[in-house]
Protein backbone atom coordinates (compact mmCIF):
# COMPACT_ATOMS: atom_id res chain seq x y z
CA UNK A 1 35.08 15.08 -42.76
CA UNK A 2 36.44 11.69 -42.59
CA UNK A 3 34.96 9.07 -44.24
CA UNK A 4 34.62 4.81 -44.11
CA UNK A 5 33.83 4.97 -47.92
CA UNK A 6 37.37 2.85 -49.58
CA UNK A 7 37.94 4.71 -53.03
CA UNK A 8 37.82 8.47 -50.94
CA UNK A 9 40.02 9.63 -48.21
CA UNK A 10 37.46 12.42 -46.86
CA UNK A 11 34.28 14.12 -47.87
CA UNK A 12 33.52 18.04 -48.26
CA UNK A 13 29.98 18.78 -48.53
CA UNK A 14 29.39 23.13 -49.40
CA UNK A 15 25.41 21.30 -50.08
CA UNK A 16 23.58 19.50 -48.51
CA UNK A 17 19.83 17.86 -49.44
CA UNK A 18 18.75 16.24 -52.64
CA UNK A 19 15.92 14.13 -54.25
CA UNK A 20 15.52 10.60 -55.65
CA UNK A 21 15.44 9.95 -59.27
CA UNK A 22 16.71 6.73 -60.11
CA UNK A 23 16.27 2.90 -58.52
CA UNK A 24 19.87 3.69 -57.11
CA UNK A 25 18.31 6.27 -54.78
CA UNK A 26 16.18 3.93 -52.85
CA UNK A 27 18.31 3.24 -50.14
CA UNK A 28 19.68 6.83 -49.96
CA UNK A 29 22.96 6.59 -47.45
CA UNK A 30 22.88 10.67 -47.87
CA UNK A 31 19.12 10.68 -46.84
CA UNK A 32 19.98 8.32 -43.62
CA UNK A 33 22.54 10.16 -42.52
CA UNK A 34 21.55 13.23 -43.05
CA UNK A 35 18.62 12.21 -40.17
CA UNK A 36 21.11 11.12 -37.98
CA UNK A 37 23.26 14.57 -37.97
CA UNK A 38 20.16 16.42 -37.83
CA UNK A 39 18.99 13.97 -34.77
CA UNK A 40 22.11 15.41 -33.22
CA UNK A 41 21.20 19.06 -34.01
CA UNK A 42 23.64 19.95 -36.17
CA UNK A 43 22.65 23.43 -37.53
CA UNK A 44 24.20 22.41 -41.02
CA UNK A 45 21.32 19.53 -41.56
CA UNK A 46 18.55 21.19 -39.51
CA UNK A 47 16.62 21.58 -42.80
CA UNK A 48 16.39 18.02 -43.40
CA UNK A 49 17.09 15.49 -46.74
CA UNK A 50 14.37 16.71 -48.43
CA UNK A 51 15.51 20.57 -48.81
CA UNK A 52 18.59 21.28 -50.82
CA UNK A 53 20.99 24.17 -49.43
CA UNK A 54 24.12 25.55 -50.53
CA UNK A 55 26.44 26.75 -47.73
CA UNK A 56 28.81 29.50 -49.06
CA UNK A 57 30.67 29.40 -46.02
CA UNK A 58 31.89 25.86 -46.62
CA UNK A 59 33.56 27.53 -50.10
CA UNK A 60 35.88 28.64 -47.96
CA UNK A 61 37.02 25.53 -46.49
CA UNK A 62 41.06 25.19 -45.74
CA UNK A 63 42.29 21.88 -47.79
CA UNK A 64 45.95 22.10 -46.06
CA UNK A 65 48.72 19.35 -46.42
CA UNK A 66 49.72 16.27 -48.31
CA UNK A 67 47.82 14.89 -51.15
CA UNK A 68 44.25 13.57 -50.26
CA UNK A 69 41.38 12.41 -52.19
CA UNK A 70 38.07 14.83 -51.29
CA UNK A 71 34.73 13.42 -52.08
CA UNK A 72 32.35 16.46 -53.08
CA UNK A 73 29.25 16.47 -51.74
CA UNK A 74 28.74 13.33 -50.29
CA UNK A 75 25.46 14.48 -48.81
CA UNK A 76 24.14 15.70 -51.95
CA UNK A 77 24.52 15.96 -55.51
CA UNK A 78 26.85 18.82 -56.99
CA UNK A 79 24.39 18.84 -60.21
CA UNK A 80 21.28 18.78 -58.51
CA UNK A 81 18.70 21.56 -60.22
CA UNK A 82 17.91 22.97 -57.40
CA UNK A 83 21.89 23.86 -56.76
CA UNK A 84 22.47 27.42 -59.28
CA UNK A 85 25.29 26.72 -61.90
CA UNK A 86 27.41 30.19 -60.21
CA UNK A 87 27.83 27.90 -57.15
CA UNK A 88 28.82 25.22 -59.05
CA UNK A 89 31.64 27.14 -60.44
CA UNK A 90 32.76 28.34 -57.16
CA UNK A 91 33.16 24.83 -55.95
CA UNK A 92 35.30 24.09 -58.75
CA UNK A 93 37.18 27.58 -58.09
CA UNK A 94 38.22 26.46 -54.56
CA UNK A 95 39.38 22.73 -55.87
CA UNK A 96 41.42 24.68 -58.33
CA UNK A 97 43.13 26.29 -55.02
CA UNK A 98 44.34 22.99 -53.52
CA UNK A 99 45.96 21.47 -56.84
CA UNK A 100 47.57 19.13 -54.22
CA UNK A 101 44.41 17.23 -54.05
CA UNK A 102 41.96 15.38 -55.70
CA UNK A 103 38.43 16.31 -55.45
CA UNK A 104 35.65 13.59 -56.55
CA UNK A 105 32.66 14.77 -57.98
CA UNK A 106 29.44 12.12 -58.54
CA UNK A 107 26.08 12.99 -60.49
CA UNK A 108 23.14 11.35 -61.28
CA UNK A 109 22.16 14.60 -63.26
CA UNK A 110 24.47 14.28 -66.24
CA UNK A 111 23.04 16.21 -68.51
CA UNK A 112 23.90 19.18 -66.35
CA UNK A 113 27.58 18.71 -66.87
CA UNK A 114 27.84 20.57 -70.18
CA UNK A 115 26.93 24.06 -68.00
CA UNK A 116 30.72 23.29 -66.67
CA UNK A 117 32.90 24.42 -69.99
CA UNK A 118 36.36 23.85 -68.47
CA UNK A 119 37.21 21.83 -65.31
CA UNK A 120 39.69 21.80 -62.82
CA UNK A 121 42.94 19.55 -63.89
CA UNK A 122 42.62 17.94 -60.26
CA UNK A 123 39.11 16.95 -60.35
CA UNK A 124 37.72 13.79 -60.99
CA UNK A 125 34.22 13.38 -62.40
CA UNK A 126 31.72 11.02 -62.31
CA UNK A 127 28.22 9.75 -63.28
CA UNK A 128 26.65 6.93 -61.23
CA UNK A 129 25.07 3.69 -63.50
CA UNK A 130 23.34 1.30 -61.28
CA UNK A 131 21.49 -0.58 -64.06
CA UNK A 132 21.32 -0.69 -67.70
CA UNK A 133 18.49 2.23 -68.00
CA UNK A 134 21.12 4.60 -66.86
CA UNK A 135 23.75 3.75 -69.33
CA UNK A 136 22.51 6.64 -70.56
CA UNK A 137 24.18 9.67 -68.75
CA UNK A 138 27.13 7.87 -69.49
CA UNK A 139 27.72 9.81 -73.19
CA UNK A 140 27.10 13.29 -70.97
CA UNK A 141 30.77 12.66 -69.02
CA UNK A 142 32.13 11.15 -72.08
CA UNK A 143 31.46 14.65 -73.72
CA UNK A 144 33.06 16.44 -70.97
CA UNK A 145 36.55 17.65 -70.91
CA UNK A 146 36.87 16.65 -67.21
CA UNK A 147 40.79 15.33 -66.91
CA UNK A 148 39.60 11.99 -65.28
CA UNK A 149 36.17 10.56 -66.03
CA UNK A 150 34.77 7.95 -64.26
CA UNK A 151 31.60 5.50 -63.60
CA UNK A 152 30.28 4.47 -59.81
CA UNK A 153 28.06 1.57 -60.43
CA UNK A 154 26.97 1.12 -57.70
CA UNK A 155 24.87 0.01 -56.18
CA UNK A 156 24.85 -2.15 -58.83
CA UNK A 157 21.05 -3.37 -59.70
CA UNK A 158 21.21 -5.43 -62.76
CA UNK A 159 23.36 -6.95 -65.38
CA UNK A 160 24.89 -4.59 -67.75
CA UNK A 161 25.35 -6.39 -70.41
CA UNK A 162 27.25 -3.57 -72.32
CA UNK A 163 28.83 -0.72 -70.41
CA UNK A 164 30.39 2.48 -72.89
CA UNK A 165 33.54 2.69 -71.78
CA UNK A 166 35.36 4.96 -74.00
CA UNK A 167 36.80 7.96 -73.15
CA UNK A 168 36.45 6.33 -69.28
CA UNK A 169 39.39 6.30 -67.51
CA UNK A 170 37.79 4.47 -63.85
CA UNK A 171 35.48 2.17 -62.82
CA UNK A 172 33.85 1.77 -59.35
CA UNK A 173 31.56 -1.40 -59.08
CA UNK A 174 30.07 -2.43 -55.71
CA UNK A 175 26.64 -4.09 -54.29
CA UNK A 176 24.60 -2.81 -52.49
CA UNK A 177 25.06 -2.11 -48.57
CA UNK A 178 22.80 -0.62 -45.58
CA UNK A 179 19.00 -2.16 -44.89
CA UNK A 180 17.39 -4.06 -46.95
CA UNK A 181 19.89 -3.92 -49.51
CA UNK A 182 19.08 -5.35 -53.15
CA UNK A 183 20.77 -8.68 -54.54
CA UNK A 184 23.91 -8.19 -56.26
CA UNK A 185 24.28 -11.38 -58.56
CA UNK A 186 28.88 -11.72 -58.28
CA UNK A 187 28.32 -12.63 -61.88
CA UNK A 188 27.15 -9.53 -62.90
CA UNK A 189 30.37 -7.89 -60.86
CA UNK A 190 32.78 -9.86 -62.84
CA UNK A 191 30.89 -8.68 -66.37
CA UNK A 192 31.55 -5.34 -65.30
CA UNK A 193 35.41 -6.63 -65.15
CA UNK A 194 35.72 -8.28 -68.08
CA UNK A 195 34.16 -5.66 -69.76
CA UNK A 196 36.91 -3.30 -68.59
CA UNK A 197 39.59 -5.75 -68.81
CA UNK A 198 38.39 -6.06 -72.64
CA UNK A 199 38.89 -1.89 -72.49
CA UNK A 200 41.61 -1.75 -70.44
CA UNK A 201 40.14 1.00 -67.81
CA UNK A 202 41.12 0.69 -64.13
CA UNK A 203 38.33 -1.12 -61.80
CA UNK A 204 37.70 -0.65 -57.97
CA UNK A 205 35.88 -3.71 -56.87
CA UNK A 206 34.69 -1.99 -53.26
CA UNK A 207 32.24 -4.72 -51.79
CA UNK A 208 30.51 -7.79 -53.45
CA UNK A 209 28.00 -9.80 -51.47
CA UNK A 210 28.04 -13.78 -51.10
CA UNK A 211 25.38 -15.44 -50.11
CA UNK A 212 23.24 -12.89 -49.66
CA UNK A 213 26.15 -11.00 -47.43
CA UNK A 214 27.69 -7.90 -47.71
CA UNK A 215 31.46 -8.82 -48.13
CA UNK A 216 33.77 -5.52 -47.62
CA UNK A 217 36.98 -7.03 -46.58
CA UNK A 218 39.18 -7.42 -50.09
CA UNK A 219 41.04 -10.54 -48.46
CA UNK A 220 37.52 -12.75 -48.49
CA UNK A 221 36.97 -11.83 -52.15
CA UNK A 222 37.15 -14.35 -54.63
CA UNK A 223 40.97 -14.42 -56.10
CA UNK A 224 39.85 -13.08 -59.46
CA UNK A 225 37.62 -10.03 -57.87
CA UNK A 226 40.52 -8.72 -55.65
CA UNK A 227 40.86 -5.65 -57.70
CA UNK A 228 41.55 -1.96 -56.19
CA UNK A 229 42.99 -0.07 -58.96
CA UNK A 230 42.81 3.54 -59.55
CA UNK A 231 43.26 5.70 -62.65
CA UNK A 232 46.78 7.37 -61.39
């Protein structure tokens, strides 16, 4: 499926469903969404947010042509406990299939990414921190033998003050966007920066907000926040 989201090229999403566990699930974009599709009656989302599904038949989803970054389960959360670890490893058999790509997989539920003892070369994994009370997961992914680790923070909720960045190889900061989203002080952006500057890991500043706006468009950035950089 295509996808507006900057740092992604397309999503693939074999579940669907999840649960909030963190402030960064508030404003679930997943949980919107998935309202909307079911609104429209599509059969995949008829179970609602609330009730997490695997779909074998999206394992065997065709990933044809050039080089493309995949978002994994964009509606969901590959780690999720209600999602068996066998499935799990099937997703990460199919990525293996399509070394062409690279697949992007995001979890709140670090811990869970020991069960995973060798991943695929082409994907990239990820643990969200949207404050410092989830620094936490971050030693989880550092653990992992994933090829390219990185961090979403975002939305990001709070000054970090100090962000563990080694063994990190990306860094995706953004504020918040959607309804009543949460302030995103632009200082606390450009810590995240200098902190990586200081550590020399790639940053993907993807939206900021000024004066209490949403900003998406790089070009209206401040100079010094008009970073896009990726780990490759």
């Amino acid at each position: 499926m295509s996808t507006k989201i900057q740092w992604t090229d397309k999503t693939w999403s074999p579940v669907t469903g999840c649960s909030k566990i963190s402030a960064g699930c508030k404003n679930c974009y997943a949980e919107k969404m998935t309202a909307r599709l079911q609104a429209m009656g599509l059969e995949k989302y008829e179970h609602g947010f609330k009730k997490v599904v695997c779909h074998s038949d999206d394992l065997t989803t065709h990933f044809p042509g050039k080089s493309k970054m995949i978002f994994v389960n964009s509606m969901s959360d590959t780690f999720h406990k209600d999602v068996p670890t066998e499935f799990i490893l099937d997703i990460f058999d199919q990525i293996r299939q399509y070394p062409q790509h690279i697949f992007q997989v995001l979890t709140k539920r670090a811990e869970r990414l020991r069960e995973i003892k060798s991943y695929p070369t082409n994907a990239w994994v990820g643990v969200t921190v949207e404050n410092s009370d989830n620094i936490v997961r971050i030693p989880y992914l550092q653990e992992s033998n994933a090829h390219i680790k990185f961090l979403s923070i975002e939305p990001l909720l709070s000054d970090i003050s100090f962000l563990p960045l080694g063994n990190i190889d990306w860094v995706i900061v953004g504020a918040e966007s959607g309804h009543n989203a949460r302030h995103c002080d632009i200082k606390w952006i450009r810590n995240i920066k200098e902190q990586c500057k200081v550590a020399n890991v790639p940053i993907f500043i993807k939206q900021i907000q000024v004066d209490g706006k949403l900003v998406k468009d790089i070009n209206q950035f401040p100079p010094d926040l008009q970073i896009r950089e990726y780990p490759i």
